[in-house]
PDB file of N, CA and C in Angstrom:
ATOM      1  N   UNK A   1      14.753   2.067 -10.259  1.00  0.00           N
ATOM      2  CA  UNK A   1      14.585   0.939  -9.365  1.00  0.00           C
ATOM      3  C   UNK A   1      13.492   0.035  -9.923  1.00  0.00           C
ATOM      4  N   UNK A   2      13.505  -1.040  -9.646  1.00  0.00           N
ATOM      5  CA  UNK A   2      12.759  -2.246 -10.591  1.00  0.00           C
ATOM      6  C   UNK A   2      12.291  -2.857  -8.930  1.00  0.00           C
ATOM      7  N   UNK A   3      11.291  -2.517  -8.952  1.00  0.00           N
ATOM      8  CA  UNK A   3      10.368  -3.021  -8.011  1.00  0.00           C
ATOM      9  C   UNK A   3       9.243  -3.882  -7.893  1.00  0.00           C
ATOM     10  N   UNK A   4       9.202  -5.067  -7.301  1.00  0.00           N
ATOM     11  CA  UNK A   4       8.078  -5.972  -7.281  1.00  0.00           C
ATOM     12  C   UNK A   4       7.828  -5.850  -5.782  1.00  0.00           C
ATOM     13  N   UNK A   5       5.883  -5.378  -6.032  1.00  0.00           N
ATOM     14  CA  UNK A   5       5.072  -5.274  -4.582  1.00  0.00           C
ATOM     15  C   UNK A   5       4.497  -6.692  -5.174  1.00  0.00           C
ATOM     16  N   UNK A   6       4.284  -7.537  -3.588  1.00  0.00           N
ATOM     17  CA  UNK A   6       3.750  -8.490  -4.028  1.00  0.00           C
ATOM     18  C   UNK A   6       2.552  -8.370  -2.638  1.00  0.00           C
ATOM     19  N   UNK A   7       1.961  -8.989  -2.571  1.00  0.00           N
ATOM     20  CA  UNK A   7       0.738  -9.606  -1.332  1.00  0.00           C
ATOM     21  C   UNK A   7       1.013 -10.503  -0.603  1.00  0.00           C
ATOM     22  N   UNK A   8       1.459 -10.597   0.745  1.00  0.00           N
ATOM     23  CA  UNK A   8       1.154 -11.325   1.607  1.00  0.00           C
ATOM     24  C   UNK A   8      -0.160 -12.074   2.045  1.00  0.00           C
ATOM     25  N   UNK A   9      -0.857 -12.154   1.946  1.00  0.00           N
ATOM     26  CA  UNK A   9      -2.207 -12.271   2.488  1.00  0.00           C
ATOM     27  C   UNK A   9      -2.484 -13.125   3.779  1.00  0.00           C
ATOM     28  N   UNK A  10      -1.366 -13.843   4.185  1.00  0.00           N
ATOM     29  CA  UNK A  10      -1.182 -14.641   5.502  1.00  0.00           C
ATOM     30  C   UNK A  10      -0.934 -13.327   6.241  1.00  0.00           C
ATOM     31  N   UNK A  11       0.315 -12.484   6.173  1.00  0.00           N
ATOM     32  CA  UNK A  11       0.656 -11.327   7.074  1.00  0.00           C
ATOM     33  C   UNK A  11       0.064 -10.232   6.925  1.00  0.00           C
ATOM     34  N   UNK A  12      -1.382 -10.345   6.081  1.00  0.00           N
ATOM     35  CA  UNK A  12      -2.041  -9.515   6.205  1.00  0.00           C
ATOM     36  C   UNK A  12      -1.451  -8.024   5.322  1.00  0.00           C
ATOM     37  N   UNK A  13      -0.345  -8.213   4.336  1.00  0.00           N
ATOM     38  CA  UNK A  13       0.367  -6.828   3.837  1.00  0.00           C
ATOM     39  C   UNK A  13       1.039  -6.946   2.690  1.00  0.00           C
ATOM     40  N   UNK A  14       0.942  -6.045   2.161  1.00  0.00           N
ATOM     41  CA  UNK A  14       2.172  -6.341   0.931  1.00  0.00           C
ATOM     42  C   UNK A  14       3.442  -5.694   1.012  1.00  0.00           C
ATOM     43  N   UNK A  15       4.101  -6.334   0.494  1.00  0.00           N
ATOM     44  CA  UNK A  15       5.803  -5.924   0.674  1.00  0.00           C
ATOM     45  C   UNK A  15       6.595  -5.741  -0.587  1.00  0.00           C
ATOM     46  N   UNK A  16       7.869  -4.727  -0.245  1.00  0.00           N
ATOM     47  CA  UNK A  16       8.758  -4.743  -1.521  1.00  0.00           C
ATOM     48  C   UNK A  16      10.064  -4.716  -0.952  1.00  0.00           C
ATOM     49  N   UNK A  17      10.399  -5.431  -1.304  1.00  0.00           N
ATOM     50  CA  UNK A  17      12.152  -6.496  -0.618  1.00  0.00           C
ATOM     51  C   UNK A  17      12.821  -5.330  -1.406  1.00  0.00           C
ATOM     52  N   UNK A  18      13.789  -4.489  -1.031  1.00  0.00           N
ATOM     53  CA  UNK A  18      14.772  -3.752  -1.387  1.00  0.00           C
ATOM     54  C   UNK A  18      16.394  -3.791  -0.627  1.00  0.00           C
ATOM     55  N   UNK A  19      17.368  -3.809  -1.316  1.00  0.00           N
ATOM     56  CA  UNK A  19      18.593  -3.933  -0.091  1.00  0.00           C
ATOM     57  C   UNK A  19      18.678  -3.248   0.825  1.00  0.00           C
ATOM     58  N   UNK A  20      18.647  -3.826   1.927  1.00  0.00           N
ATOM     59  CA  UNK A  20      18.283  -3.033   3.218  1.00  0.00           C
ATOM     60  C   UNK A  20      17.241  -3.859   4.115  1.00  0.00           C
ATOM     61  N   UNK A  21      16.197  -4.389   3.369  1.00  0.00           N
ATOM     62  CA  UNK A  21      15.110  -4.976   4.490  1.00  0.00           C
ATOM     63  C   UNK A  21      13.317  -5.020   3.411  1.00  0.00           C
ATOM     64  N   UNK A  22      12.565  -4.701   4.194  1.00  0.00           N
ATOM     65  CA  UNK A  22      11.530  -5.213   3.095  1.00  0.00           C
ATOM     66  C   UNK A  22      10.768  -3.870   3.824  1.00  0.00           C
ATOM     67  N   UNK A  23      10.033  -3.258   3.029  1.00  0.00           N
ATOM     68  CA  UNK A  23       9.097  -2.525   3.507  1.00  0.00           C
ATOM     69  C   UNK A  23       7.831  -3.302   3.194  1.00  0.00           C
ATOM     70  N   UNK A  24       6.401  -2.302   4.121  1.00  0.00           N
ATOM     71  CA  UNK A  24       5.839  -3.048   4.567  1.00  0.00           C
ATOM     72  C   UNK A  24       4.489  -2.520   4.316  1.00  0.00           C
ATOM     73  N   UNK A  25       3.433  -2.243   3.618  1.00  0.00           N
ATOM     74  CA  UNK A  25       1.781  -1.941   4.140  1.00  0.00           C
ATOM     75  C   UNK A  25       0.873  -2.969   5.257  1.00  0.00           C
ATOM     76  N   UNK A  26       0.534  -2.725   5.532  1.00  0.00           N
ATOM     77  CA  UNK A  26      -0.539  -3.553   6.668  1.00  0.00           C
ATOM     78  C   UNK A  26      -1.892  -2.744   6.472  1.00  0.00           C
ATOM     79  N   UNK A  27      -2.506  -4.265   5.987  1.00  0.00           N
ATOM     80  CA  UNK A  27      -4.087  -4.497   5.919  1.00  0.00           C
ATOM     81  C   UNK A  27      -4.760  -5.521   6.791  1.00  0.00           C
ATOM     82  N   UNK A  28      -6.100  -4.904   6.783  1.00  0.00           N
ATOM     83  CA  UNK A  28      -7.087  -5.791   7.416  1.00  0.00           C
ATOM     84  C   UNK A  28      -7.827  -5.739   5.941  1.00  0.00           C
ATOM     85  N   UNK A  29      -8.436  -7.152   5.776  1.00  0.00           N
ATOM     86  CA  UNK A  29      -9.892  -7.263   4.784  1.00  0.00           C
ATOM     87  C   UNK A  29     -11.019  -7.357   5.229  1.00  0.00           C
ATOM     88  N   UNK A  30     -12.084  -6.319   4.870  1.00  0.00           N
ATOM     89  CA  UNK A  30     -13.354  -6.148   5.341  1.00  0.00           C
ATOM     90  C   UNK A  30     -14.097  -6.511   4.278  1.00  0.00           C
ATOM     91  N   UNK A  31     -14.551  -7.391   3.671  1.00  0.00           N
ATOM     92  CA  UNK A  31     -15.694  -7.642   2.947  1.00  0.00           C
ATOM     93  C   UNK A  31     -14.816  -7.245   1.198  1.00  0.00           C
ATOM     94  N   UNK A  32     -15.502  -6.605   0.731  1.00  0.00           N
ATOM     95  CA  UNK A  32     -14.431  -6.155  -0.637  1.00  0.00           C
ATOM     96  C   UNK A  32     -13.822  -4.845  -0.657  1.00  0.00           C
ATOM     97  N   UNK A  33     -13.100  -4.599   0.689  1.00  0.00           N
ATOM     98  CA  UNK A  33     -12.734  -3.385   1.162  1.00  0.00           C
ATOM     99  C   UNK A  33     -11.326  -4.398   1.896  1.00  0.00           C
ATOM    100  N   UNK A  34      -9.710  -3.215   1.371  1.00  0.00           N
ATOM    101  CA  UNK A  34      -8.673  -3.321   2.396  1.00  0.00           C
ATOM    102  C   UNK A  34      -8.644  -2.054   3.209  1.00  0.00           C
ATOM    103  N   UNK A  35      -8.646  -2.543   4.455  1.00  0.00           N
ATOM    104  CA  UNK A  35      -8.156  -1.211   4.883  1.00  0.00           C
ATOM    105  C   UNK A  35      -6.528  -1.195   5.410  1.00  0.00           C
ATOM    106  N   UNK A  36      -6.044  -0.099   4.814  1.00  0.00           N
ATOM    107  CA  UNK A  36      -4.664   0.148   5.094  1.00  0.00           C
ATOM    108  C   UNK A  36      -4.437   0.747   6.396  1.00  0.00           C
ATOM    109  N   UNK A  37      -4.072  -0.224   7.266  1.00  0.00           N
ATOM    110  CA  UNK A  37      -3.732   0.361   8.998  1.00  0.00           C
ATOM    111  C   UNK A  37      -2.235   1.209   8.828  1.00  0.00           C
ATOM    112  N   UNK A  38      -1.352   0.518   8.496  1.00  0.00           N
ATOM    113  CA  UNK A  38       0.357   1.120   8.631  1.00  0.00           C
ATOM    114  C   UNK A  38       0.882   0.815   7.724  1.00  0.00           C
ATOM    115  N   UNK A  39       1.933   1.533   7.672  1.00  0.00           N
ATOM    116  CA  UNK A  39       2.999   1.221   6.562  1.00  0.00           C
ATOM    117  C   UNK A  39       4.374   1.671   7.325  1.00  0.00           C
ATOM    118  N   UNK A  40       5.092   0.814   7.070  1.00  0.00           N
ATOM    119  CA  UNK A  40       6.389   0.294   7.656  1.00  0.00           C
ATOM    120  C   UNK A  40       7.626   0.782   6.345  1.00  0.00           C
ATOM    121  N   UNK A  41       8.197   1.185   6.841  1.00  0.00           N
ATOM    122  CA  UNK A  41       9.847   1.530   5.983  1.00  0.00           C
ATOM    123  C   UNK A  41      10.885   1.176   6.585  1.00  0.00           C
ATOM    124  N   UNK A  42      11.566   0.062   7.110  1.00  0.00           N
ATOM    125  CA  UNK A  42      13.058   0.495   7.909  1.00  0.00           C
ATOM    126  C   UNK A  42      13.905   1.625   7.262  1.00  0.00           C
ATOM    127  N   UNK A  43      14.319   2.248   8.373  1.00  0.00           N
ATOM    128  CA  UNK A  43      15.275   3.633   8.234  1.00  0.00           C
ATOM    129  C   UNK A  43      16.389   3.592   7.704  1.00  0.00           C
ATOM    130  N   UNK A  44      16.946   2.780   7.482  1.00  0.00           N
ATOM    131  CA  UNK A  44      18.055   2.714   5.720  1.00  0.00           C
ATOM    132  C   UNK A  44      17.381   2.537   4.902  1.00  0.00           C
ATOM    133  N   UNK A  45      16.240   2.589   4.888  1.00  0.00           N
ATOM    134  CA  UNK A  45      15.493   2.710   3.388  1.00  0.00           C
ATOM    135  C   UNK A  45      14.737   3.968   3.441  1.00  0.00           C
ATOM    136  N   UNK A  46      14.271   4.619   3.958  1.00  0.00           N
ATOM    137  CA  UNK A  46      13.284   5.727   3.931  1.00  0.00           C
ATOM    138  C   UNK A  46      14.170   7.198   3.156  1.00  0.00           C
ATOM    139  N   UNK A  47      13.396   7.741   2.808  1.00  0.00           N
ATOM    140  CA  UNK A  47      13.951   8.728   2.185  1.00  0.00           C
ATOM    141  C   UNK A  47      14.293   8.866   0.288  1.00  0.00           C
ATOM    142  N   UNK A  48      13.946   7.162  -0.275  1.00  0.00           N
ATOM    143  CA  UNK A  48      14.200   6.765  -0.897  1.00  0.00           C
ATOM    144  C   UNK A  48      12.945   6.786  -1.990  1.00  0.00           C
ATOM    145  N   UNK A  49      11.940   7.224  -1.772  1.00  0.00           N
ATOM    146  CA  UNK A  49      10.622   6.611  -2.732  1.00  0.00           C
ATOM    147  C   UNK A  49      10.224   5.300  -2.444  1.00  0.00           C
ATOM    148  N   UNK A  50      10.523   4.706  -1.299  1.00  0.00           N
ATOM    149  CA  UNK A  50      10.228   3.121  -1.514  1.00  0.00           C
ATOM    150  C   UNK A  50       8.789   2.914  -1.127  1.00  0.00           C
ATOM    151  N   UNK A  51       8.622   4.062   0.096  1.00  0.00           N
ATOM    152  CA  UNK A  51       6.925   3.682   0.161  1.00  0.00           C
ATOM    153  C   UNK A  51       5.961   4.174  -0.496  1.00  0.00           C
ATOM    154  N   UNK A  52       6.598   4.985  -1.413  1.00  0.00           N
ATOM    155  CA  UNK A  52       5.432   5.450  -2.370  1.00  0.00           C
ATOM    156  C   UNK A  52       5.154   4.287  -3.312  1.00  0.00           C
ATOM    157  N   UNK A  53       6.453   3.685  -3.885  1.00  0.00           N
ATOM    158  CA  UNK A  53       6.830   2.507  -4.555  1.00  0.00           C
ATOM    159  C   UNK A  53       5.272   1.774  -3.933  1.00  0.00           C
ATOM    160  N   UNK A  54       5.874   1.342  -2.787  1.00  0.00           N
ATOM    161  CA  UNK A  54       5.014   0.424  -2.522  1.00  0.00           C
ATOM    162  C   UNK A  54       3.481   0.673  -2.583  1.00  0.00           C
ATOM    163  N   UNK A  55       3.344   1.407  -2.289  1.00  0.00           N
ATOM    164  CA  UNK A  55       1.632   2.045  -2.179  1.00  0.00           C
ATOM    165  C   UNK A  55       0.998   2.276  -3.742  1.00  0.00           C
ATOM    166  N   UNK A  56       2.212   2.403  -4.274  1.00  0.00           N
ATOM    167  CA  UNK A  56       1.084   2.529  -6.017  1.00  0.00           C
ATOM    168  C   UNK A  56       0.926   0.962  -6.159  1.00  0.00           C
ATOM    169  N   UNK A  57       2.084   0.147  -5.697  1.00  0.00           N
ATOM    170  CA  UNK A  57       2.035  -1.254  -6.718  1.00  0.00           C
ATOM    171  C   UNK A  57       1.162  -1.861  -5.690  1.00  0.00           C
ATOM    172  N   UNK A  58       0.575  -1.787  -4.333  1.00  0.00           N
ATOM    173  CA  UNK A  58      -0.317  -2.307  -3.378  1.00  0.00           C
ATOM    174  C   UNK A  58      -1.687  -1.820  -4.142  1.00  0.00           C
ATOM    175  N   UNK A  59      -1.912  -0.400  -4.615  1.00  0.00           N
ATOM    176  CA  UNK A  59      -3.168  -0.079  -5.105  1.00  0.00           C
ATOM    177  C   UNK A  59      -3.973  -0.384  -6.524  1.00  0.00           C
ATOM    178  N   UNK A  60      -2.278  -0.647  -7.121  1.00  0.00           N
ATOM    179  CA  UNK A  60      -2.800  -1.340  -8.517  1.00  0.00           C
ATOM    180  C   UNK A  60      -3.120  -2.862  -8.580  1.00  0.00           C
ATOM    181  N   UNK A  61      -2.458  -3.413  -7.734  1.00  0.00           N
ATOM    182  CA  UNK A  61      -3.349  -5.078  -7.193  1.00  0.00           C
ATOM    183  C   UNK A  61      -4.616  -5.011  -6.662  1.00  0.00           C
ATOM    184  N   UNK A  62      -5.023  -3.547  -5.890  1.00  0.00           N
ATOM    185  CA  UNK A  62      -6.280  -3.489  -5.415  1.00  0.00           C
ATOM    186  C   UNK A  62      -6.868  -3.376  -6.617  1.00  0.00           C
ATOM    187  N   UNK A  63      -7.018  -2.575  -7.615  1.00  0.00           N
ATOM    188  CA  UNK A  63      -7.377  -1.829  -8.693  1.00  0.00           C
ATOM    189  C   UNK A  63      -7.988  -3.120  -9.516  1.00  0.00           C
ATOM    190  N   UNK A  64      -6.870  -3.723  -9.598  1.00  0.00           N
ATOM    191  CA  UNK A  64      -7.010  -5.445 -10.554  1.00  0.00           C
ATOM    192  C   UNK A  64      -7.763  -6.484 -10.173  1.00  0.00           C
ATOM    193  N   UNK A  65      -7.526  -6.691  -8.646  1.00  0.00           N
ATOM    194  CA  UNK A  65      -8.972  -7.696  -7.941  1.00  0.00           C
ATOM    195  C   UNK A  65     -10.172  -6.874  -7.892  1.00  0.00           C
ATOM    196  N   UNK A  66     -10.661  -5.723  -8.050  1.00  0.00           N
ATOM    197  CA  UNK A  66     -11.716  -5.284  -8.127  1.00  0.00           C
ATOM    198  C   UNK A  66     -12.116  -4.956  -7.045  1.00  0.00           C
ATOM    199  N   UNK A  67     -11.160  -4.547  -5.957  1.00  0.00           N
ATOM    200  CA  UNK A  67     -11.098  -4.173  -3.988  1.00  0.00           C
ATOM    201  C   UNK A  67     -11.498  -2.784  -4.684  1.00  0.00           C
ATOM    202  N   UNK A  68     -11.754  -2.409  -2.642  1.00  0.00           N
ATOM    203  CA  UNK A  68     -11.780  -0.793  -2.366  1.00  0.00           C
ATOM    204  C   UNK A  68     -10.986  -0.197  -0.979  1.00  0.00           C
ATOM    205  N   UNK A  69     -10.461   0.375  -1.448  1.00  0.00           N
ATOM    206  CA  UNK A  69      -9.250   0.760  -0.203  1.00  0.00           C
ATOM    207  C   UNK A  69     -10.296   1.795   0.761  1.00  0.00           C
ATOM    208  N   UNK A  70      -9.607   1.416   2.019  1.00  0.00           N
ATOM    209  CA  UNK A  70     -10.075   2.328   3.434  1.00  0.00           C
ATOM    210  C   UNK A  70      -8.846   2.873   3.808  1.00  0.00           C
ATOM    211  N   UNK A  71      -7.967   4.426   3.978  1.00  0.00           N
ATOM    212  CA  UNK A  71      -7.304   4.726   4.009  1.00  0.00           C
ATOM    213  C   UNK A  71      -7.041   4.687   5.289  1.00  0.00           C
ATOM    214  N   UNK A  72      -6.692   4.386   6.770  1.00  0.00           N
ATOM    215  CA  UNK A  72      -6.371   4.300   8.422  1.00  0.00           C
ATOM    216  C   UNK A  72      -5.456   5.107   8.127  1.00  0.00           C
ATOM    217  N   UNK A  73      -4.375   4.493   7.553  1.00  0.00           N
ATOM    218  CA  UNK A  73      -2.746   4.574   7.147  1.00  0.00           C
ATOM    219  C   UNK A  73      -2.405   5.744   6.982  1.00  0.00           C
ATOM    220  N   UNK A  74      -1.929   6.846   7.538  1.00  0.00           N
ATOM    221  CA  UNK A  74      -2.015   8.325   7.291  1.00  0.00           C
ATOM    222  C   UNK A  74      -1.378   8.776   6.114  1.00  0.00           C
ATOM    223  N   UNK A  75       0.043   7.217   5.639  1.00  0.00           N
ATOM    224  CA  UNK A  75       0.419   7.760   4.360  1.00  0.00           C
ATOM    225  C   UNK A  75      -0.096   7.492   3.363  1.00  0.00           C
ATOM    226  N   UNK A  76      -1.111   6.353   3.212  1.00  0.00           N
ATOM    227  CA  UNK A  76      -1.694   5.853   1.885  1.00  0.00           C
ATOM    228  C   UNK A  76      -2.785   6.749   1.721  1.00  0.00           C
ATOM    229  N   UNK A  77      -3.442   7.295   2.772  1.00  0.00           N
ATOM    230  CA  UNK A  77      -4.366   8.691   2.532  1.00  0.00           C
ATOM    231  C   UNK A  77      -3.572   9.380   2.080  1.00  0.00           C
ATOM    232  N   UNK A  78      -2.671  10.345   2.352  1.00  0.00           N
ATOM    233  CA  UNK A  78      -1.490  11.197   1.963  1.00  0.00           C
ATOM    234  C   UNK A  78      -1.144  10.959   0.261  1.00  0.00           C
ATOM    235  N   UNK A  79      -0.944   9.294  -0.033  1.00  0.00           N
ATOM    236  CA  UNK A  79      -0.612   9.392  -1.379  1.00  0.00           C
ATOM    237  C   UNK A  79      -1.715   9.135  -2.168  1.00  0.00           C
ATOM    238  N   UNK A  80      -2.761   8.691  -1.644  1.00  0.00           N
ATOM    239  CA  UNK A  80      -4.371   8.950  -2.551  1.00  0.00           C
ATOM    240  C   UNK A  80      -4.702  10.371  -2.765  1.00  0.00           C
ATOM    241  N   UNK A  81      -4.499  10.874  -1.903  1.00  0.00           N
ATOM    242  CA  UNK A  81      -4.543  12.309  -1.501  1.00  0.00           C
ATOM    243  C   UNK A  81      -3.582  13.303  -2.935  1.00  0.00           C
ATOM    244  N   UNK A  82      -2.305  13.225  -3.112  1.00  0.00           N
ATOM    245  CA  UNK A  82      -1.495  13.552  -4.496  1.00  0.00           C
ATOM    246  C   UNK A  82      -1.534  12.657  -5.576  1.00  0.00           C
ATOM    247  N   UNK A  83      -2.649  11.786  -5.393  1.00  0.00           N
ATOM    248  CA  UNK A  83      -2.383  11.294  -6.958  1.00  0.00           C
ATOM    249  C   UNK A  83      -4.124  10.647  -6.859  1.00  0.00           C
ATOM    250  N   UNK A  84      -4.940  11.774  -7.789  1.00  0.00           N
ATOM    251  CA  UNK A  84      -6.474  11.990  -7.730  1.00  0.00           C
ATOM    252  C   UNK A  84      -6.385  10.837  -8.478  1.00  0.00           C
ATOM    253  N   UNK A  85      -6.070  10.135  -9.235  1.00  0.00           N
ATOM    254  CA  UNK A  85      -6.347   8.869 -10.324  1.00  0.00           C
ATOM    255  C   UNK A  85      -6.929   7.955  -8.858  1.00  0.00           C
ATOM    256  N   UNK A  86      -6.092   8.178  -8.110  1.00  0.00           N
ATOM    257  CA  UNK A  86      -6.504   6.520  -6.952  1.00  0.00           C
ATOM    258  C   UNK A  86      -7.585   7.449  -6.522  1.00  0.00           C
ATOM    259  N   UNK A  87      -8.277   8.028  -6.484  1.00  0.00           N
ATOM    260  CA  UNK A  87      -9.356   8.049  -5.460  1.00  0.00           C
ATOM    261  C   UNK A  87      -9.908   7.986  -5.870  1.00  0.00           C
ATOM    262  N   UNK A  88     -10.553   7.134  -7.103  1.00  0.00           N
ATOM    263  CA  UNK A  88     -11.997   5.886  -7.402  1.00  0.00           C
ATOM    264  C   UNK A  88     -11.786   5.023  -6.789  1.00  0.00           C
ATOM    265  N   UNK A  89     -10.365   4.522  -5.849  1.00  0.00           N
ATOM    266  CA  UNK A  89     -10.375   3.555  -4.860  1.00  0.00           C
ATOM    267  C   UNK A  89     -10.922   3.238  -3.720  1.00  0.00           C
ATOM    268  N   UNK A  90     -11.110   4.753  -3.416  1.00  0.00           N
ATOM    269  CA  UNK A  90     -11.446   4.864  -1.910  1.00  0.00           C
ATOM    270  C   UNK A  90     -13.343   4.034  -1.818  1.00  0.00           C
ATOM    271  N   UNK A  91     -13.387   3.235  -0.994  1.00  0.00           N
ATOM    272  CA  UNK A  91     -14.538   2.775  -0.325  1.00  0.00           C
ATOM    273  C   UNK A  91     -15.706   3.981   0.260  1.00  0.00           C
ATOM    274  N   UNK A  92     -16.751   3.694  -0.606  1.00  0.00           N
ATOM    275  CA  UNK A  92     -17.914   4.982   0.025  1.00  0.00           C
ATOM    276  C   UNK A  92     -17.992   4.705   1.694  1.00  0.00           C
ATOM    277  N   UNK A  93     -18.039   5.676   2.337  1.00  0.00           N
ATOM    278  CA  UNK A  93     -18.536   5.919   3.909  1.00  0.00           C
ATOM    279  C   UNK A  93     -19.485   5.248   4.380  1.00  0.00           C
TER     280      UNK A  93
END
């Protein structure tokens, strides 16, 4: 699958348009910190890798502006959580 996550920054999220519908992360920006509240999949898409999809290519835009992720999002903790490379992302306490 050939996937482009891109940034919303009006809707506050980044998205990856797949047939079916668009999945979804949702952020708030705190200073040079996103914090990831939710992440959205419609259910003809789930099951698929799409939100993992999305959550690496959301963290490697973080990675590139020089952000720090706040995990809310129980799955973007979850996938920081199996893949130790992202957790130089995480924002100190």
């Amino acid at each position: 699958m050939t996937a482009k996550v891109t940034d919303d920054p009006a809707r506050q999220r980044y998205e990856l348009k797949a047939e079916g519908g668009i999945a979804s992360a949702y952020y708030e920006r705190r200073g040079e910190a996103l914090v990831f509240t939710h992440t959205i999949v419609p259910e003809r898409l789930q099951g698929q890798g799409i939100a993992s999809t999305l959550i690496r290519g959301a963290l490697a835009d973080v990675r590139r502006r020089g952000l720090k992720v706040v995990a809310q999002c129980s799955f973007v903790a979850g996938y920081i959580e199996r893949h130790p490379e992202e957790r130089n992302l995480l924002a100190e306490s």
